[in-house]
PDB file of N, CA and C in Angstrom:
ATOM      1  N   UNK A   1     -17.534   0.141   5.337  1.00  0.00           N
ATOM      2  CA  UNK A   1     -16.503   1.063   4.842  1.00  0.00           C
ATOM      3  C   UNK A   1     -16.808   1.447   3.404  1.00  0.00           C
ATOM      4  N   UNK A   2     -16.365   2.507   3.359  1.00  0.00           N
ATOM      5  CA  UNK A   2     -16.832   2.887   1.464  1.00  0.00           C
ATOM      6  C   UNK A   2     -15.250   2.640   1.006  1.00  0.00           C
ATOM      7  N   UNK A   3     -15.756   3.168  -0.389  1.00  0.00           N
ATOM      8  CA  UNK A   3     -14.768   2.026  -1.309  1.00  0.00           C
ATOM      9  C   UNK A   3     -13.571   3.054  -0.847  1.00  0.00           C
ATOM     10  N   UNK A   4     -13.474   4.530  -0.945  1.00  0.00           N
ATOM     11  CA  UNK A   4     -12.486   4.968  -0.612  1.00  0.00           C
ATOM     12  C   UNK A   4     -11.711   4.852   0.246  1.00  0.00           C
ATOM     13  N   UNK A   5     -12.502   4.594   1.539  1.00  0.00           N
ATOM     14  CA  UNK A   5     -11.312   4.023   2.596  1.00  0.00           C
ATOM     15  C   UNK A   5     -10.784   2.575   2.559  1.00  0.00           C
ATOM     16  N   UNK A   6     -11.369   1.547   1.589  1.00  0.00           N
ATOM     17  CA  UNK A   6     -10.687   0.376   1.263  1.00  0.00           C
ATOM     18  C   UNK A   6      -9.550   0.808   0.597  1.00  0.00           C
ATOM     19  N   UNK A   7      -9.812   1.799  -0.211  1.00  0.00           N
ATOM     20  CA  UNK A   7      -8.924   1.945  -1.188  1.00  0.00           C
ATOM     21  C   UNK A   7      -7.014   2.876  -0.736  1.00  0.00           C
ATOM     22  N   UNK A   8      -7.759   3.505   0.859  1.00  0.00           N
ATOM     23  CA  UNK A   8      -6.628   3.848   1.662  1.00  0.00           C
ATOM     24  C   UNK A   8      -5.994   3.275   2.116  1.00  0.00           C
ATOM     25  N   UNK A   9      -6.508   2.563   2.936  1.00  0.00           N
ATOM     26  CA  UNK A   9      -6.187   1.269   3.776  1.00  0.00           C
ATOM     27  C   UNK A   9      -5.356   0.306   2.909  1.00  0.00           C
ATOM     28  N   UNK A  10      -5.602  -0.392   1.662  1.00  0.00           N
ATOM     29  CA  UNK A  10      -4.825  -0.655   1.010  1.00  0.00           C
ATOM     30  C   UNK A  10      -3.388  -0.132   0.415  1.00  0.00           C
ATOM     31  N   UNK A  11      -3.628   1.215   0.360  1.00  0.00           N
ATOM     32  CA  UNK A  11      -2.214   1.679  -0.167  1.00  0.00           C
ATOM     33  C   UNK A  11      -1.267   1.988   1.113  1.00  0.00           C
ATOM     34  N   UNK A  12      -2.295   2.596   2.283  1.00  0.00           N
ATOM     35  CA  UNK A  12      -0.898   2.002   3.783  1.00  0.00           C
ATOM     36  C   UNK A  12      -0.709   1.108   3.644  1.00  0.00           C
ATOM     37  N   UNK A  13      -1.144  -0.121   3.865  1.00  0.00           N
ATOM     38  CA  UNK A  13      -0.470  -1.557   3.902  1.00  0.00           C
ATOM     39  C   UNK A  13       0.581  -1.806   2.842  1.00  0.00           C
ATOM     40  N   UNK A  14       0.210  -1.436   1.900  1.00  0.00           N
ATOM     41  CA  UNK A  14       1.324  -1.716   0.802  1.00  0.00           C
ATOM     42  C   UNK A  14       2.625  -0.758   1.209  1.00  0.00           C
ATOM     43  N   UNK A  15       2.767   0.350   1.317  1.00  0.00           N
ATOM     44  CA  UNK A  15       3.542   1.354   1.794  1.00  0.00           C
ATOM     45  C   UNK A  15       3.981   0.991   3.316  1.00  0.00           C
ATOM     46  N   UNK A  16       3.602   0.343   4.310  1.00  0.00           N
ATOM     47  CA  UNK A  16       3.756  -0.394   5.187  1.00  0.00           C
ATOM     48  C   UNK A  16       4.829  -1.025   5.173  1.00  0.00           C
ATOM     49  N   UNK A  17       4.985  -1.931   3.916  1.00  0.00           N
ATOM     50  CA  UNK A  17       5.695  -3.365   3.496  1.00  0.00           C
ATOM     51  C   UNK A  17       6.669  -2.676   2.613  1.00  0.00           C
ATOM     52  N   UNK A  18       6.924  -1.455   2.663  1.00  0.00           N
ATOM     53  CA  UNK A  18       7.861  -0.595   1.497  1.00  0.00           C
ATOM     54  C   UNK A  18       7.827  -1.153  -0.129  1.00  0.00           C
ATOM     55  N   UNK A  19       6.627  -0.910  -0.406  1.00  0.00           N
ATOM     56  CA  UNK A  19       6.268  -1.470  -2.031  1.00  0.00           C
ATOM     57  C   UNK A  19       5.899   0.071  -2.019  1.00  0.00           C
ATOM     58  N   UNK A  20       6.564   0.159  -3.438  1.00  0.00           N
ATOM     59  CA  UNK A  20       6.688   1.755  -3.642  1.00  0.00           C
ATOM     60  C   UNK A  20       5.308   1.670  -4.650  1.00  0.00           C
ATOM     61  N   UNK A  21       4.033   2.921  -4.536  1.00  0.00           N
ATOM     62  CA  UNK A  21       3.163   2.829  -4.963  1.00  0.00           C
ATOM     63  C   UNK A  21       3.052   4.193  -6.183  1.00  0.00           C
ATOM     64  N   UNK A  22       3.239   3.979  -7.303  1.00  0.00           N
ATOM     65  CA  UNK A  22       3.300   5.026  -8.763  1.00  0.00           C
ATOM     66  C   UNK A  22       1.852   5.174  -8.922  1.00  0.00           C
ATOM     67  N   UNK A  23       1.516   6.165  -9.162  1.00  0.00           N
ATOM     68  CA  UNK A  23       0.217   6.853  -9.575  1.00  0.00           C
ATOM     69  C   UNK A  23       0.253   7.245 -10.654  1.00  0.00           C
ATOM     70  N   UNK A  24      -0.649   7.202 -11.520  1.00  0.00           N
ATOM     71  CA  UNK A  24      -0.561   7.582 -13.176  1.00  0.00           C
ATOM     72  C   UNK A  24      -1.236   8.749 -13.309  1.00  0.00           C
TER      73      UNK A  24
END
């Protein structure tokens, strides 16, 4: 997997679990 889709995959899961994710 490249880093970008780790890096997707991580923010569904978090968003999954309703942890609200802020972008700067």
């Amino acid at each position: 997997m490249s880093r970008e889709e780790i890096l997707h995959n991580l923010l569904k899961m978090l968003k999954e679990q309703g942890i609200e994710v802020k972008k700067e």
